[in-house]
N, C-alpha and C. Protein backbone atom coordinates (compact mmCIF):
# COMPACT_ATOMS: atom_id res chain seq x y z
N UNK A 1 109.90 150.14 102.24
CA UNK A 1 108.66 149.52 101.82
C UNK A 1 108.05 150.30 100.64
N UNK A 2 108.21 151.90 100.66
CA UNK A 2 107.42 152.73 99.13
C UNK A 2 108.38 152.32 98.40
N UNK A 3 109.36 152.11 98.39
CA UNK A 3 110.37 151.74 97.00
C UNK A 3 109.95 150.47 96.70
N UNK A 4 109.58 149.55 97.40
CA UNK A 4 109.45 147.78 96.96
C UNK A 4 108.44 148.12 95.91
N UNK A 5 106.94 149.23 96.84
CA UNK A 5 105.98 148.96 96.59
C UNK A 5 105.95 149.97 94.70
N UNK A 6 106.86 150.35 94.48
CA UNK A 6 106.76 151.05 93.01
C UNK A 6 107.24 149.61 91.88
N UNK A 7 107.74 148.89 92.14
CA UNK A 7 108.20 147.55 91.81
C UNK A 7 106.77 146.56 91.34
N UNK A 8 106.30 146.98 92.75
CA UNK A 8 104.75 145.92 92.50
C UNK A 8 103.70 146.72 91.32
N UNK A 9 103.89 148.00 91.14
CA UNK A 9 103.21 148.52 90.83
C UNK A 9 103.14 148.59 89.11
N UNK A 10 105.06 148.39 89.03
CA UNK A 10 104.80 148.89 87.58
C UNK A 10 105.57 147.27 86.96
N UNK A 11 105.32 146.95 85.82
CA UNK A 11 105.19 146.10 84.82
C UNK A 11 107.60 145.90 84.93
N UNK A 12 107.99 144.83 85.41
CA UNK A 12 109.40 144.97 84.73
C UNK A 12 109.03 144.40 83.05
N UNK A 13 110.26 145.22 82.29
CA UNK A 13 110.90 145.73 81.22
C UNK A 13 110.64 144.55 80.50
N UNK A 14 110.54 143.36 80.97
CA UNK A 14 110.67 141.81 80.65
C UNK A 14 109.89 141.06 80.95
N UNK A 15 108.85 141.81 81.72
CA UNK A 15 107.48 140.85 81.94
C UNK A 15 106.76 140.36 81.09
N UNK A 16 106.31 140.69 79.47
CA UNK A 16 105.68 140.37 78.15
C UNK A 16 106.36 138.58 77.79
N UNK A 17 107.84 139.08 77.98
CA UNK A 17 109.32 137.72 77.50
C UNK A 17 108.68 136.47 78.10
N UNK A 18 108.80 136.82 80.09
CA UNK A 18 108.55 135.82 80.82
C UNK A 18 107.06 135.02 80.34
N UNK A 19 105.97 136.37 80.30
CA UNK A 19 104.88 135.46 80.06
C UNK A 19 104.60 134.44 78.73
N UNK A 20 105.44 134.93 77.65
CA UNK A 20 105.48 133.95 76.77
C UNK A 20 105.91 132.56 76.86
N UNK A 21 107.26 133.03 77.37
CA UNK A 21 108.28 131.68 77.72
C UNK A 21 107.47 130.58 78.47
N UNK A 22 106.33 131.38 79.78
CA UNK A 22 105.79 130.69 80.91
C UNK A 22 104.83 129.66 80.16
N UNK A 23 104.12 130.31 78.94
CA UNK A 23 103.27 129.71 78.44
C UNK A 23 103.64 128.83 77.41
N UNK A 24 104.81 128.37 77.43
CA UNK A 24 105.78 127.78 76.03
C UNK A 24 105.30 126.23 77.33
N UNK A 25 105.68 126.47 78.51
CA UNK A 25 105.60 125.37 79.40
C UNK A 25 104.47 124.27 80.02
N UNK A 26 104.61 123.38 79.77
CA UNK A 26 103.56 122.31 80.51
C UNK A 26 103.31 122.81 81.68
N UNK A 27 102.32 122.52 82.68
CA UNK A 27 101.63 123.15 83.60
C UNK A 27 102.62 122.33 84.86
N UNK A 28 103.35 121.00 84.72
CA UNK A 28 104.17 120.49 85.51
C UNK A 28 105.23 120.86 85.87
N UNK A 29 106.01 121.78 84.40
CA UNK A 29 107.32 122.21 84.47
C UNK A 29 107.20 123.63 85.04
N UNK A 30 105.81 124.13 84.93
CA UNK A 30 105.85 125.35 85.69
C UNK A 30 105.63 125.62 86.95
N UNK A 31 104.96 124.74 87.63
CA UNK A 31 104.64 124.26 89.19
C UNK A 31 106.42 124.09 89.90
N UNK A 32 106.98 123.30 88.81
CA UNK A 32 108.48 123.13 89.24
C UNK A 32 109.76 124.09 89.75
N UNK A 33 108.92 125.03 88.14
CA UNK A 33 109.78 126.32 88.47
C UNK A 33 109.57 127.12 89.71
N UNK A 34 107.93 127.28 89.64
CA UNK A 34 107.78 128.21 90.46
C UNK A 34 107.48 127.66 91.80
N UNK A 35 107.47 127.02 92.24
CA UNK A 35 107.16 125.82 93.75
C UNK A 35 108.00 126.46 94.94
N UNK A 36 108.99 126.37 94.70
CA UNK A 36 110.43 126.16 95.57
C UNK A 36 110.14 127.77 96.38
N UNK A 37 110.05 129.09 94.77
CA UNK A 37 109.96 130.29 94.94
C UNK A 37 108.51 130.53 95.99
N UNK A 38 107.43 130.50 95.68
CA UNK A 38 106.41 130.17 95.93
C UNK A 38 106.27 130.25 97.60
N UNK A 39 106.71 129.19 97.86
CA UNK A 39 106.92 128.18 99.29
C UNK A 39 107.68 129.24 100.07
N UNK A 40 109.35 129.52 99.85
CA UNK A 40 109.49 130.56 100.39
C UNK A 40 109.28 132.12 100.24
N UNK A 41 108.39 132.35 99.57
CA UNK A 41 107.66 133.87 99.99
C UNK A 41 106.75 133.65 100.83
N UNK A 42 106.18 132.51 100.78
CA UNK A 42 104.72 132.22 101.66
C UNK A 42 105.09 131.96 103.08
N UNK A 43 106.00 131.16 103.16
CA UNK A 43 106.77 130.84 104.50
C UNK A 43 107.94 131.28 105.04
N UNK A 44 108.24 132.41 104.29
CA UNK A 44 109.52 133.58 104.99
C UNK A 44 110.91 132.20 105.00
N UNK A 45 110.82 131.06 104.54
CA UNK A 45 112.51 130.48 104.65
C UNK A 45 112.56 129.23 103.73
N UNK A 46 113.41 128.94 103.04
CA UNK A 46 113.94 127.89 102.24
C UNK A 46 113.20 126.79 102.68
N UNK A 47 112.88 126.00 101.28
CA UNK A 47 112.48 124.86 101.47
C UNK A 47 113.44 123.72 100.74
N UNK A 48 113.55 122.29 101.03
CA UNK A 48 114.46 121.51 100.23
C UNK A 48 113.25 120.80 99.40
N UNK A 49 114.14 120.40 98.59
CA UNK A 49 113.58 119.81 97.01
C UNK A 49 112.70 118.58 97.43
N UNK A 50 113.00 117.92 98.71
CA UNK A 50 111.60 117.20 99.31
C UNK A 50 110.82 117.73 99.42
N UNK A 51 110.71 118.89 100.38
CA UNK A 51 109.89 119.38 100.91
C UNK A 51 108.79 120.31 99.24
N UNK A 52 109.55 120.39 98.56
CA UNK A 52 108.63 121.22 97.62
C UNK A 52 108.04 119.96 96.77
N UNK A 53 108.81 119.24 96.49
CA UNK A 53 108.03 118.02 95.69
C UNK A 53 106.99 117.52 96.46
N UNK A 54 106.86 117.63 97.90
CA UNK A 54 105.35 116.92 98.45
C UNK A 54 104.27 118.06 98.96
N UNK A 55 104.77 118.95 98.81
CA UNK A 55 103.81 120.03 98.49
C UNK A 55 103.37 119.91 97.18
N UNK A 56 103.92 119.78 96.06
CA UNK A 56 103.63 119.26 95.04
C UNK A 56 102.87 117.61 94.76
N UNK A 57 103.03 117.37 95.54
CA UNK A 57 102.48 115.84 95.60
C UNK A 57 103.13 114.95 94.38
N UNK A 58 104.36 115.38 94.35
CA UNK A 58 105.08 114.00 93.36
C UNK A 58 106.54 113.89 93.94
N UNK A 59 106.73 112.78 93.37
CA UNK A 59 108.57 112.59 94.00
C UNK A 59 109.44 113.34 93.65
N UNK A 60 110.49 113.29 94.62
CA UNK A 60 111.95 114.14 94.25
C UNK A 60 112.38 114.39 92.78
N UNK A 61 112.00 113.18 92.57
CA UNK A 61 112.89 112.77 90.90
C UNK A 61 111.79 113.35 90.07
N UNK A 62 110.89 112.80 90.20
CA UNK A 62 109.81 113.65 88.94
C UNK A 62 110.11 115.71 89.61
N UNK A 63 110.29 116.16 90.64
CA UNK A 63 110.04 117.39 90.72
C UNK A 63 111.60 118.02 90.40
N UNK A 64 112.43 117.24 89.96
CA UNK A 64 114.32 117.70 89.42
C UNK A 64 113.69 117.67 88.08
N UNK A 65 113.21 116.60 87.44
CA UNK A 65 113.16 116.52 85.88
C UNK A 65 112.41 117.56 84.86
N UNK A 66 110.80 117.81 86.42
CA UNK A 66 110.37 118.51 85.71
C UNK A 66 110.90 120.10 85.47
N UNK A 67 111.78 120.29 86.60
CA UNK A 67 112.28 121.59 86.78
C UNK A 67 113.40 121.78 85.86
N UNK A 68 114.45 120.86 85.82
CA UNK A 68 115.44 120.50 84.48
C UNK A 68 114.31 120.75 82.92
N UNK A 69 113.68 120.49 83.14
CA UNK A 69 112.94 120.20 81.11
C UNK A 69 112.51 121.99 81.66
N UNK A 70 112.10 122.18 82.20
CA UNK A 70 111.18 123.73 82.09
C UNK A 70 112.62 124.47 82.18
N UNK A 71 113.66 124.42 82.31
CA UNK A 71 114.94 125.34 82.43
C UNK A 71 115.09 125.11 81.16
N UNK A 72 115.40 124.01 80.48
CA UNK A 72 115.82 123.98 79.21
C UNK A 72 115.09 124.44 78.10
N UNK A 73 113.79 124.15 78.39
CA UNK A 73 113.08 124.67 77.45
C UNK A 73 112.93 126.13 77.09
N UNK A 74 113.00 127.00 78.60
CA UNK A 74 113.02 128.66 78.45
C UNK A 74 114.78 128.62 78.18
N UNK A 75 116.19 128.21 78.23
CA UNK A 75 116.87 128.55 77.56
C UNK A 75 116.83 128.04 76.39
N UNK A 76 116.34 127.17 75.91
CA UNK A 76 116.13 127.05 74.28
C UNK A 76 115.49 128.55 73.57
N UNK A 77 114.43 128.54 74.12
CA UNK A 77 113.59 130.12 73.58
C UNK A 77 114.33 130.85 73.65
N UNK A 78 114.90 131.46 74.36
CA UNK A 78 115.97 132.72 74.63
C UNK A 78 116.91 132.31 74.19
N UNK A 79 117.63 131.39 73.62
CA UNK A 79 118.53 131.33 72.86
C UNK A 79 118.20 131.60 71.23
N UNK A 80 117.08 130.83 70.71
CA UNK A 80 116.20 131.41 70.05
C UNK A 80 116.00 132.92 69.36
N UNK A 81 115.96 133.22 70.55
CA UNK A 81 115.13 135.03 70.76
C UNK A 81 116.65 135.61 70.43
N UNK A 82 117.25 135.38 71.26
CA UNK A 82 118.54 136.04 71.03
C UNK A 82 119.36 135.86 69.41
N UNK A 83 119.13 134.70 68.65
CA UNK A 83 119.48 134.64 67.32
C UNK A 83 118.62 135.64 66.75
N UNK A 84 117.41 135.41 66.64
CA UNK A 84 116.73 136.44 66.22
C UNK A 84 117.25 137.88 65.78
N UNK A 85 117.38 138.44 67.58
CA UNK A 85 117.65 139.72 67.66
C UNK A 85 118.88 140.06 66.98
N UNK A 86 119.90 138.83 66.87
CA UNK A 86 121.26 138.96 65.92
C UNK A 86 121.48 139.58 64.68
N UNK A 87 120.34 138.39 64.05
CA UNK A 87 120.05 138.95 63.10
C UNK A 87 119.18 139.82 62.08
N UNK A 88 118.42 140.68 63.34
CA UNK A 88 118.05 142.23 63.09
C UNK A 88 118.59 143.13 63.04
N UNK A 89 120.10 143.11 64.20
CA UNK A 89 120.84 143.98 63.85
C UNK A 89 121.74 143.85 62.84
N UNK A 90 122.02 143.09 62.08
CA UNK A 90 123.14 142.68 61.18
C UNK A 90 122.80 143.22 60.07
C-alpha cells in the first residue's frame, strides 16, 4: 500500500501529454474513454459495454462510436507528436 501510495503522490512522466490529448476531446468521447475504467475502480469488477453505456445514459452504439472517435483522435495526436519529435532529432 506505501509503494501504490508514492504513485498517487507524484505526477507520472506523461501526465502534462494525457492532459492535453484529454482536452483535444469532446466531453462525450471522454466519458467513453473513461466510463468503463471509472465503473470498475468504483465497483472493484468489470463492467460490459451495456452496462457502462446506461450508466452513461446512451446506447451501446453511440457509447462504441464515441469511444472509437476519442481512440482515434488521441492516436492521431501522438502520431502527430511523434513526427514532431522525428524531426527534432534529425
Amino acid at each position: 500500500m506505501i509503494n501504490e501510495m508514492r504513485f498517487v503522490r507524484k505526477k507520472h512522466y506523461d501526465y502534462e501529454l494525457a492532459k492535453v490529448l484529454f482536452s483535444k476531446l469532446e466531453e462525450k468521447q471522454l466519458l467513453a474513454l473513461v466510463g468503463g475504467a471509472y465503473l470498475n475502480y468504483v465497483y472493484k469488477c468489470e463492467h460490459t459495454e451495456v452496462e457502462v453505456a446506461k450508466y452513461l445514459n446512451i446506447s451501446k452504439a453511440t457509447y462504441r462510436h464515441n469511444k472509437k472517435t476519442g481512440y482515434l483522435m488521441i492516436q492521431k495526436s501522438l502520431e502527430f507528436k511523434d513526427q514532431l519529435d522525428m524531426l527534432r532529432t534529425a
